[in-house]
C-alpha atoms as a PDB file:
ATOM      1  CA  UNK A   1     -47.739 171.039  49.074  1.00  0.00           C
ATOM      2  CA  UNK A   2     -48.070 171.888  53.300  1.00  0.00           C
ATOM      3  CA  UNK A   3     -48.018 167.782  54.353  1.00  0.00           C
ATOM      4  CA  UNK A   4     -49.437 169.422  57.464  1.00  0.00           C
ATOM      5  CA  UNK A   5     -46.201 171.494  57.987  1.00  0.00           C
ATOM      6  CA  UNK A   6     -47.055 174.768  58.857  1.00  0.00           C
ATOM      7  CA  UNK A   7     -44.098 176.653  58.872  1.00  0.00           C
ATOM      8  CA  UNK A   8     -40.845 175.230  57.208  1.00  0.00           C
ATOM      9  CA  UNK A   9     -37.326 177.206  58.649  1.00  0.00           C
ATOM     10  CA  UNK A  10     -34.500 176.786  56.175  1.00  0.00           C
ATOM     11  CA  UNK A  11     -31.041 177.159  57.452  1.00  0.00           C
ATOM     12  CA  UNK A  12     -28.377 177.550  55.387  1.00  0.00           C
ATOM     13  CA  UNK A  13     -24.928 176.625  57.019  1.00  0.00           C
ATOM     14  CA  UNK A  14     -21.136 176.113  56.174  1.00  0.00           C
ATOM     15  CA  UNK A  15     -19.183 175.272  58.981  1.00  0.00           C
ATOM     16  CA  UNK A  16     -21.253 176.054  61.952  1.00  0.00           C
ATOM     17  CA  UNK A  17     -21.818 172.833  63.764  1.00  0.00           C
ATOM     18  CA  UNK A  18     -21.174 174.534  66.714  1.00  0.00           C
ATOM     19  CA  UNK A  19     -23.957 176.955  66.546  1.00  0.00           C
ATOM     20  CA  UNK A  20     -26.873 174.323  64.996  1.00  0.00           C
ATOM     21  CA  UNK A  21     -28.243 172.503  68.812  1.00  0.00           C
ATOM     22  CA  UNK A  22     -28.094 176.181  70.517  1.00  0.00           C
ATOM     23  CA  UNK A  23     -29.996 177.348  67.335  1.00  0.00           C
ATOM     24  CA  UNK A  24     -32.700 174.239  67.529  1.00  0.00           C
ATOM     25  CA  UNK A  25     -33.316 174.486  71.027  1.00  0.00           C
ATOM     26  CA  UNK A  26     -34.246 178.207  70.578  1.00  0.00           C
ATOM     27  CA  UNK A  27     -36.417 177.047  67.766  1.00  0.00           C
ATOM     28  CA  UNK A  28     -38.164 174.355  69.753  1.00  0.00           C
ATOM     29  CA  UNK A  29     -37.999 176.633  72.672  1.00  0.00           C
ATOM     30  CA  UNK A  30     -40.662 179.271  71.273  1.00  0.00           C
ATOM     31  CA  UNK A  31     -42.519 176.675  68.699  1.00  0.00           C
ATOM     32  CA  UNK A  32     -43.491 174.639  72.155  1.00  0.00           C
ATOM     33  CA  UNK A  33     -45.322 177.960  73.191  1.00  0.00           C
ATOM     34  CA  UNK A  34     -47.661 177.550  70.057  1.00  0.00           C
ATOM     35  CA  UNK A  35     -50.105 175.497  68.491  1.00  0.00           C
ATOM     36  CA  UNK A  36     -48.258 175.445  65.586  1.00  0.00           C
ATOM     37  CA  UNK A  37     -45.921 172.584  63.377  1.00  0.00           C
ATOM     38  CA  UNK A  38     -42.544 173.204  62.292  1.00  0.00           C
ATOM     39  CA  UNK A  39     -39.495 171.653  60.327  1.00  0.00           C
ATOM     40  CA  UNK A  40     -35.927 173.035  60.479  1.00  0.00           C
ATOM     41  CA  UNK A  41     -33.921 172.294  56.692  1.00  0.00           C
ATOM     42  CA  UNK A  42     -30.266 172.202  57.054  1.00  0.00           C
ATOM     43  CA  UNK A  43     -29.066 172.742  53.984  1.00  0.00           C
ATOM     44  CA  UNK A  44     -24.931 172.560  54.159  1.00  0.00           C
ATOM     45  CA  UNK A  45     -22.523 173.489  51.446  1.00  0.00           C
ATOM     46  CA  UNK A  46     -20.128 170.469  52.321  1.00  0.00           C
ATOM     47  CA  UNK A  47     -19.245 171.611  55.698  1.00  0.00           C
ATOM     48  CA  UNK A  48     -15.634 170.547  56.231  1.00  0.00           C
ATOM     49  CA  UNK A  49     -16.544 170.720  60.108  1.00  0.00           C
ATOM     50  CA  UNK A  50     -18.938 168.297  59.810  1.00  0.00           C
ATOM     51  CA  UNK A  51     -21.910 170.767  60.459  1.00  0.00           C
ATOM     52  CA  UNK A  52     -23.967 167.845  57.871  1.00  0.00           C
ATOM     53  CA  UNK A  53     -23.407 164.627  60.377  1.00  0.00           C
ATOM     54  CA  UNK A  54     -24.144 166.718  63.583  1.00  0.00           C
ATOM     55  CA  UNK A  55     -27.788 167.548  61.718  1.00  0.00           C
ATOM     56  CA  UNK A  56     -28.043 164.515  61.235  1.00  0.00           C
ATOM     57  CA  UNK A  57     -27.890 163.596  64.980  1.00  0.00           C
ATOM     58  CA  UNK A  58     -29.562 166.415  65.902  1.00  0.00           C
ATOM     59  CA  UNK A  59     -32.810 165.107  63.712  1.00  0.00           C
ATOM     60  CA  UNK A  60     -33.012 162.368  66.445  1.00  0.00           C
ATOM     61  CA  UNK A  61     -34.263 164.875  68.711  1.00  0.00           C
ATOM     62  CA  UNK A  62     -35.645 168.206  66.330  1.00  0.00           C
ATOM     63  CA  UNK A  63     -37.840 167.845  63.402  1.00  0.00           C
ATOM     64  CA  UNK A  64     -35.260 167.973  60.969  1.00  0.00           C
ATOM     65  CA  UNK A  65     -34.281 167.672  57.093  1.00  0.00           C
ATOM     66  CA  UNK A  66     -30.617 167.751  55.874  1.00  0.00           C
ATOM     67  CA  UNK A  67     -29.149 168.590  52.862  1.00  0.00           C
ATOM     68  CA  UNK A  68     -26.250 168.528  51.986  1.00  0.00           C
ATOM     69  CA  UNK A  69     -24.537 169.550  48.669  1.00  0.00           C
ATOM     70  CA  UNK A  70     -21.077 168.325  46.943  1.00  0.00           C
ATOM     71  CA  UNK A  71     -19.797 171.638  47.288  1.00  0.00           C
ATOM     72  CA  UNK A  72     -19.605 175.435  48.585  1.00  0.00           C
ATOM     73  CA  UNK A  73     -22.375 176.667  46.040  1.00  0.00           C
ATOM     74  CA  UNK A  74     -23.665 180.002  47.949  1.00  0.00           C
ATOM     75  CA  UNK A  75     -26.212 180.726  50.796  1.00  0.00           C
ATOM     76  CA  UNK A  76     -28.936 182.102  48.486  1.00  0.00           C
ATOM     77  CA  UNK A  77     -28.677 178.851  46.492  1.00  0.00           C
ATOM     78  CA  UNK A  78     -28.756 176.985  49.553  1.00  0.00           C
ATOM     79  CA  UNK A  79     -32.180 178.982  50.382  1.00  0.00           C
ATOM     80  CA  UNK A  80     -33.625 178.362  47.353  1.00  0.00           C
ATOM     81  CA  UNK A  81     -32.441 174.488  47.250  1.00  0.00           C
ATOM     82  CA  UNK A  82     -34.169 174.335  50.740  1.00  0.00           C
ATOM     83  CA  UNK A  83     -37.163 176.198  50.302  1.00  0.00           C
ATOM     84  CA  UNK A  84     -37.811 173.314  47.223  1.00  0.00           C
ATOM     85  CA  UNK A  85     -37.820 170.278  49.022  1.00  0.00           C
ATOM     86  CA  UNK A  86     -39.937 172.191  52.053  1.00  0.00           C
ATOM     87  CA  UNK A  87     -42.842 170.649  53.273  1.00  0.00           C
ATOM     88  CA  UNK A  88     -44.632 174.332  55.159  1.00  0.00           C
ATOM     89  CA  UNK A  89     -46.986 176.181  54.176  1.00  0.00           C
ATOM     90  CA  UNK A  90     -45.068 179.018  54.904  1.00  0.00           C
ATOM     91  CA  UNK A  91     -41.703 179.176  53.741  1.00  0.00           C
ATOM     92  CA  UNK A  92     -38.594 181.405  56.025  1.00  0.00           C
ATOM     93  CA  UNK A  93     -34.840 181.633  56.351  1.00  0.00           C
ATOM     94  CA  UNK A  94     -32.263 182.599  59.082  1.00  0.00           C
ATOM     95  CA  UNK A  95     -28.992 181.802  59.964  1.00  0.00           C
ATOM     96  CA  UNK A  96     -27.606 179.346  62.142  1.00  0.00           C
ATOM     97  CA  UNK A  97     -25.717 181.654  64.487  1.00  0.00           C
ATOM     98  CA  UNK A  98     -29.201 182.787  66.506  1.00  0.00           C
ATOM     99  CA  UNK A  99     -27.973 186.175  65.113  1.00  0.00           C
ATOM    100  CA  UNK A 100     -31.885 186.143  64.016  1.00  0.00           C
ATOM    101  CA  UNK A 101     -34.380 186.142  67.226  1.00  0.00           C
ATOM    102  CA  UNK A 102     -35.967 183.313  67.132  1.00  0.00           C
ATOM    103  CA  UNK A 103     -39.177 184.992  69.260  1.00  0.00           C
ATOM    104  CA  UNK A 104     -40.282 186.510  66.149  1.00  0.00           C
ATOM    105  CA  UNK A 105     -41.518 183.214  63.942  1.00  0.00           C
ATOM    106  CA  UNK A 106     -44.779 183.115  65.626  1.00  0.00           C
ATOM    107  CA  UNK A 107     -45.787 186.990  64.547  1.00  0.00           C
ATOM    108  CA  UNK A 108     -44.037 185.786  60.829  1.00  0.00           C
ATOM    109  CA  UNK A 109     -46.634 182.957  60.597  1.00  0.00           C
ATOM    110  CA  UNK A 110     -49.726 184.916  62.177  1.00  0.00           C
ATOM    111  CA  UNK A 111     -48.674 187.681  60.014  1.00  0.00           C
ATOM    112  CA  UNK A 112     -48.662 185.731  56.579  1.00  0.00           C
ATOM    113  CA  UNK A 113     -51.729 184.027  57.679  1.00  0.00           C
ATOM    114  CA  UNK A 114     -54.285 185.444  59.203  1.00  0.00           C
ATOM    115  CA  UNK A 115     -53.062 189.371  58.668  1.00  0.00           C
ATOM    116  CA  UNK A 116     -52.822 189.810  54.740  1.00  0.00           C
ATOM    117  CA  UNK A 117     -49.194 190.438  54.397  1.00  0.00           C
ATOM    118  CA  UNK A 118     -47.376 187.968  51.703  1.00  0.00           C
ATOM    119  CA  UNK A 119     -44.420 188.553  52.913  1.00  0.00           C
ATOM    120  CA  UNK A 120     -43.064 189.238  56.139  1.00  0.00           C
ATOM    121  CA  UNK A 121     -39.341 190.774  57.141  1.00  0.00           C
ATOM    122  CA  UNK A 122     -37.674 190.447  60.119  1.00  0.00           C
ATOM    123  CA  UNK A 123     -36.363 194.344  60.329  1.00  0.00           C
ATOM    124  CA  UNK A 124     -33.800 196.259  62.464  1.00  0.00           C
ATOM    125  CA  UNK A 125     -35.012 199.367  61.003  1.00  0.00           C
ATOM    126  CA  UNK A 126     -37.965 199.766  62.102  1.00  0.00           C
ATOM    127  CA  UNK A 127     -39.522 201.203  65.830  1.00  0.00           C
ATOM    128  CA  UNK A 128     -38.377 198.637  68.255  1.00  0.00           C
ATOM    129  CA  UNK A 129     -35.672 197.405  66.514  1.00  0.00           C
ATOM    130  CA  UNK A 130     -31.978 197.363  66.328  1.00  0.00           C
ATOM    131  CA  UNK A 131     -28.758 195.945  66.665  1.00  0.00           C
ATOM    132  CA  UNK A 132     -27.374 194.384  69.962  1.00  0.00           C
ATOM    133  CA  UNK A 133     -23.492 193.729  69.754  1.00  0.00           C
ATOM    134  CA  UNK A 134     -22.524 194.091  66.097  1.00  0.00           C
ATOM    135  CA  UNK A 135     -19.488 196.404  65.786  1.00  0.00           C
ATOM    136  CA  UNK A 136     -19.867 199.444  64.162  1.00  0.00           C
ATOM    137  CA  UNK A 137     -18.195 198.935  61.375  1.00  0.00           C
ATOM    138  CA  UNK A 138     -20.633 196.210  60.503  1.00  0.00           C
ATOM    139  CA  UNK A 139     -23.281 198.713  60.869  1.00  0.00           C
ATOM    140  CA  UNK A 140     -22.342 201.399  58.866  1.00  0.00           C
ATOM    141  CA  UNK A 141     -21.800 198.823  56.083  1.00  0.00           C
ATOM    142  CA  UNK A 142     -25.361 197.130  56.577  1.00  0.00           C
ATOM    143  CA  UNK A 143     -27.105 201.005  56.549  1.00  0.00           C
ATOM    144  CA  UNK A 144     -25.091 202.041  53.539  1.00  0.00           C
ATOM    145  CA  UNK A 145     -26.622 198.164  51.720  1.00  0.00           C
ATOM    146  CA  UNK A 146     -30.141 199.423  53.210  1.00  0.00           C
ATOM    147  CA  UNK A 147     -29.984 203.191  51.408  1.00  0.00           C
ATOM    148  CA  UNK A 148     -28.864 201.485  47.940  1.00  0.00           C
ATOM    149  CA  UNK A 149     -31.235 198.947  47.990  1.00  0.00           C
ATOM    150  CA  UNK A 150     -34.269 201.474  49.356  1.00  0.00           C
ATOM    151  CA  UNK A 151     -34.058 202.884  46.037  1.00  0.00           C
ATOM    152  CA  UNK A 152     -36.032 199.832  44.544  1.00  0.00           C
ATOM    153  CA  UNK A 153     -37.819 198.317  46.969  1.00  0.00           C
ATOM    154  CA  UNK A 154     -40.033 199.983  49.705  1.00  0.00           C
ATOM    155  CA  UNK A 155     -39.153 197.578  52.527  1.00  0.00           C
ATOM    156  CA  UNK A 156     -36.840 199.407  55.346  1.00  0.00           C
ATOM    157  CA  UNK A 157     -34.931 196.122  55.953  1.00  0.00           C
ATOM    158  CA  UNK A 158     -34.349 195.033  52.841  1.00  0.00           C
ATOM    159  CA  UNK A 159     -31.128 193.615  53.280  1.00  0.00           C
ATOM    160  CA  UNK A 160     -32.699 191.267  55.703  1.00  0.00           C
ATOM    161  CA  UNK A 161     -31.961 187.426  55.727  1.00  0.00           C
ATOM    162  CA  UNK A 162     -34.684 186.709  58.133  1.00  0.00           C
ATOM    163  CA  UNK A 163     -38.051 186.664  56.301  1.00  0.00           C
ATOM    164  CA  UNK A 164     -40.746 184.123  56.106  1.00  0.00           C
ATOM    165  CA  UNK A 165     -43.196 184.406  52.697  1.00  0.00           C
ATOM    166  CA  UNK A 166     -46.607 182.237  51.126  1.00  0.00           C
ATOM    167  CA  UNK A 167     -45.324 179.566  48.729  1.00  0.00           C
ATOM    168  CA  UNK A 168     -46.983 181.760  46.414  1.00  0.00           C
ATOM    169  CA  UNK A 169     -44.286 184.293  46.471  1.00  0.00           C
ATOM    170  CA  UNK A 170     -41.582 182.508  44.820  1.00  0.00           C
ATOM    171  CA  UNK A 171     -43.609 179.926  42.776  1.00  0.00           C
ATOM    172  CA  UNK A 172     -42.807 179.992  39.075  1.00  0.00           C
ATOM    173  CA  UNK A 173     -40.446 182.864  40.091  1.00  0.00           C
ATOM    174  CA  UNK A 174     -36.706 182.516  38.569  1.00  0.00           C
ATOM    175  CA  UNK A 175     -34.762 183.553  41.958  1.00  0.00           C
ATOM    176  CA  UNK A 176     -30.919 184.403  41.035  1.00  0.00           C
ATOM    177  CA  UNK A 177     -28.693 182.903  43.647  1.00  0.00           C
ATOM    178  CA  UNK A 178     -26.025 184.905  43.114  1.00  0.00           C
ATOM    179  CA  UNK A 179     -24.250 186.698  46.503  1.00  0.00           C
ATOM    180  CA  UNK A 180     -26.191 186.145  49.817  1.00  0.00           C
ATOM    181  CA  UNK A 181     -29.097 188.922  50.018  1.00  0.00           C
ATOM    182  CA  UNK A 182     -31.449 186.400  48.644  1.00  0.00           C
ATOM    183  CA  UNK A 183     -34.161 188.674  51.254  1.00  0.00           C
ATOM    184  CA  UNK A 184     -33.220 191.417  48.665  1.00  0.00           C
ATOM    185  CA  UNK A 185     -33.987 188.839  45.682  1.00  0.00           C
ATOM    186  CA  UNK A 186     -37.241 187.680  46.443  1.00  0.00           C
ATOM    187  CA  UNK A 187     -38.561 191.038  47.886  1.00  0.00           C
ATOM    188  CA  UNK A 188     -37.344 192.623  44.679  1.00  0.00           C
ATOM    189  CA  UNK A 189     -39.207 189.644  42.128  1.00  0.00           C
ATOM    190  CA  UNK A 190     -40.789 187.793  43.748  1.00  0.00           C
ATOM    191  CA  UNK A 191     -44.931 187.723  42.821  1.00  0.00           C
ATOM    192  CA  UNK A 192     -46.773 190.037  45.941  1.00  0.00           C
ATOM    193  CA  UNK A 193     -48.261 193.136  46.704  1.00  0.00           C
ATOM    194  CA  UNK A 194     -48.229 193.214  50.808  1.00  0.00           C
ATOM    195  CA  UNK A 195     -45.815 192.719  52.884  1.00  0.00           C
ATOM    196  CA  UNK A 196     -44.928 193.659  56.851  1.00  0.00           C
ATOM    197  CA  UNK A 197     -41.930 193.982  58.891  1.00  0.00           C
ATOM    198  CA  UNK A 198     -41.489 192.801  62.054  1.00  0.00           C
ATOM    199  CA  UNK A 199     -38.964 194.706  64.879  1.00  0.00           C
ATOM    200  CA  UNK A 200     -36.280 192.439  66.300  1.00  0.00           C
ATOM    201  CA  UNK A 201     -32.832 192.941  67.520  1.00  0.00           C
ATOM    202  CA  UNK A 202     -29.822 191.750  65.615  1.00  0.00           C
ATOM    203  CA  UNK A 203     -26.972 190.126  67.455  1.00  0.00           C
ATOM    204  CA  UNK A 204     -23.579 189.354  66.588  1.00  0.00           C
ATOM    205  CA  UNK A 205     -22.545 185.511  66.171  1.00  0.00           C
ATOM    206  CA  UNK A 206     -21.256 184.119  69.296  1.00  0.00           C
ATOM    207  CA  UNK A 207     -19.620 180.808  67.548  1.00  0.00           C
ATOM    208  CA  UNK A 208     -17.978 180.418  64.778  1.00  0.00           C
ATOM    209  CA  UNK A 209     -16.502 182.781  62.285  1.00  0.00           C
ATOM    210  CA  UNK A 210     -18.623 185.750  59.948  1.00  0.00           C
ATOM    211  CA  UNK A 211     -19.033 184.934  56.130  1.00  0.00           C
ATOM    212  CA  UNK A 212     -18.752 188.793  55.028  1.00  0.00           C
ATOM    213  CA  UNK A 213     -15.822 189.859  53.180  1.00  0.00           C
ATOM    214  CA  UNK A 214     -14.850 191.881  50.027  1.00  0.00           C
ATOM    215  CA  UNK A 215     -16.384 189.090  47.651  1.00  0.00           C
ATOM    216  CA  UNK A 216     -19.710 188.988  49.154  1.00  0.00           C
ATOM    217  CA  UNK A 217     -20.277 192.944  48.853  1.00  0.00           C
ATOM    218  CA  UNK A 218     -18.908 193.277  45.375  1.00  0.00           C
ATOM    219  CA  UNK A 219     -21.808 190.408  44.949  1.00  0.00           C
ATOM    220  CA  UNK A 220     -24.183 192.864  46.220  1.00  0.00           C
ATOM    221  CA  UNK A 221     -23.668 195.201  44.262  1.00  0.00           C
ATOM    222  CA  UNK A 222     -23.885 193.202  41.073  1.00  0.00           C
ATOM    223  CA  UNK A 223     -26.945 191.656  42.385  1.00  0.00           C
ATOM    224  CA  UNK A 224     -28.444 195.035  42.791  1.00  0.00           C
ATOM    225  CA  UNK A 225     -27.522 196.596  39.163  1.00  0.00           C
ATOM    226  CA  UNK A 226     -29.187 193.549  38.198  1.00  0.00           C
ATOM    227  CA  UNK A 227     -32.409 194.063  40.245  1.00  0.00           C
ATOM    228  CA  UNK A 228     -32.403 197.282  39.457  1.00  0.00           C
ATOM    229  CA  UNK A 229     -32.631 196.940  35.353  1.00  0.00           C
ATOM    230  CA  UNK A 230     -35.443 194.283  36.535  1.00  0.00           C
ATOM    231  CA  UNK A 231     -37.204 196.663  38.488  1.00  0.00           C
ATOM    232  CA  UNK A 232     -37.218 198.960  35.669  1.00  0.00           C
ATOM    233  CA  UNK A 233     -38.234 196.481  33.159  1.00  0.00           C
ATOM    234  CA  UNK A 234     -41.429 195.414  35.831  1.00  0.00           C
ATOM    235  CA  UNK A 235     -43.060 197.945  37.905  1.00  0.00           C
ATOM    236  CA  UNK A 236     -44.948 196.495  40.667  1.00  0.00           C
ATOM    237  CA  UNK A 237     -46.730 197.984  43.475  1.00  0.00           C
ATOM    238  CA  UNK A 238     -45.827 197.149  46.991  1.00  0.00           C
ATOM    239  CA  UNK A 239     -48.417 197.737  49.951  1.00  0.00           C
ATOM    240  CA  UNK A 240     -47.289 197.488  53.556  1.00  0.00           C
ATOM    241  CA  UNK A 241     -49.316 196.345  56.391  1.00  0.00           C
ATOM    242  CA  UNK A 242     -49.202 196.418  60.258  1.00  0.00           C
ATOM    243  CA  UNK A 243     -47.940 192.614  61.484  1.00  0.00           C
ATOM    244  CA  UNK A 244     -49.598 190.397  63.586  1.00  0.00           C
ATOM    245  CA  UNK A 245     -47.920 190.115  67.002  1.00  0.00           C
ATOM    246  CA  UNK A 246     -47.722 187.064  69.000  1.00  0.00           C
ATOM    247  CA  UNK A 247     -45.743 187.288  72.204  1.00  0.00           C
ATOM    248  CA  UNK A 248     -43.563 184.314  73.272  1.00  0.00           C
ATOM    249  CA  UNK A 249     -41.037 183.818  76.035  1.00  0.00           C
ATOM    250  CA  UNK A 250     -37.441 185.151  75.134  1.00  0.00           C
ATOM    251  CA  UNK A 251     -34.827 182.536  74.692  1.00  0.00           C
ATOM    252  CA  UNK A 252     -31.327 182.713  76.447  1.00  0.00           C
ATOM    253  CA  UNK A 253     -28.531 182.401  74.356  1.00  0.00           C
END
């Protein structure tokens, strides 16, 4: 079902209201600069900020649907929650602190439809990509998630929460929502044999507070055991090819 969406952004959020009109006016900043249609999906876990009612208001200006759930039930449940009541024809997910470049949606959509790849991945690790202001420490821990998860899946970035994908992908697919690599979920099962990965610089939130602690990496670690036994149980083959580039103006943060 596209309902003449053609690219459907799913945000999941808890507690950022402060980051979600900076975050819409990038988006509408670099969709203006295309022929392309786009909706944002705010899907919020209960936000006790009131990140929910400032969507809300925001919708009077951005094309925009809101969810919101009873509860704080997980980012990649939140992903997958969006993703289902999505109108696009292609499917993607960032976050809401611009921490993803917003530039890069264009060359996700081009890439997905007009350049063969089912998938396509937002990646710091590949030529021309990177980090911008994330400490250290948060890199060393990100590169150490990378190395574990290379071992079952062929994408570079495969930690990556900034990925756009056919609906084909993840139809009929049984997604486990557990932790908050759900990048790491879907490129592990979900149903595709190309993918790309697109360069793009990773910045460090600028409002609001970071969601990583201890819980959320002993959740990736029992997310991976469990993608691993699945990877073992169902071998698939995994073809990469080059992206489709579309240049857009940057957008100031």
């Amino acid at each position: 079902m596209s309902s003449g969406v053609d690219l459907s952004i799913v945000v999941p959020t808890y507690n950022e209201s402060l980051s979600l009109e900076d975050l819409c006016k990038a988006i509408s900043d670099v969709m203006r600069q295309t022929p392309l249609s786009y909706e944002i999906v705010i899907v919020d876990d209960n936000s006790p900020d009131g990140t929910a009612d400032r969507a809300r208001q925001l919708a009077q200006d951005y094309p925009i649907q809101v969810l919101q759930r009873a509860g704080k039930l997980g980012l990649s449940s939140a992903v997958i929650d969006g993703w289902k009541i999505s109108k696009g024809e292609v499917l993607a997910v960032t976050d809401a602190d611009l921490s993803h470049d917003p530039t890069v949606f264009p060359s996700m959509v081009a890439s997905v439809r007009e350049g063969g790849a089912e998938v396509a991945v937002g990646s710091r690790y590949v030529p021309g990509g990177g980090f911008g202001n994330w400490p250290m420490v948060r890199q060393i821990v990100s590169r150490t998630a990378v190395v574990l998860g290379s071992l079952i899946c062929p994408v570079r970035d495969v930690t990556s929460g900034f990925v756009a994908l056919r609906r084909s992908v993840i139809e009929d697919v049984q997604l486990n929502p557990i932790g908050f690599k759900i990048g790491l979920e879907l490129l592990v099962r979900g149903r595709y044999q190309t993918f790309c990965e697109i360069p793009y610089t990773f910045q460090d939130r600028e409002k609001g507070a970071s969601k990583l602690g201890w819980k959320e990496i002993r959740n990736y670690l029992v997310q991976l055991t469990q993608l691993f036994l699945f990877s073992l149980r169902h071998s698939q083959r995994r073809r990469r090819v080059a992206p489709v580039l579309v240049a857009v103006e940057g957008v100031r943060r």
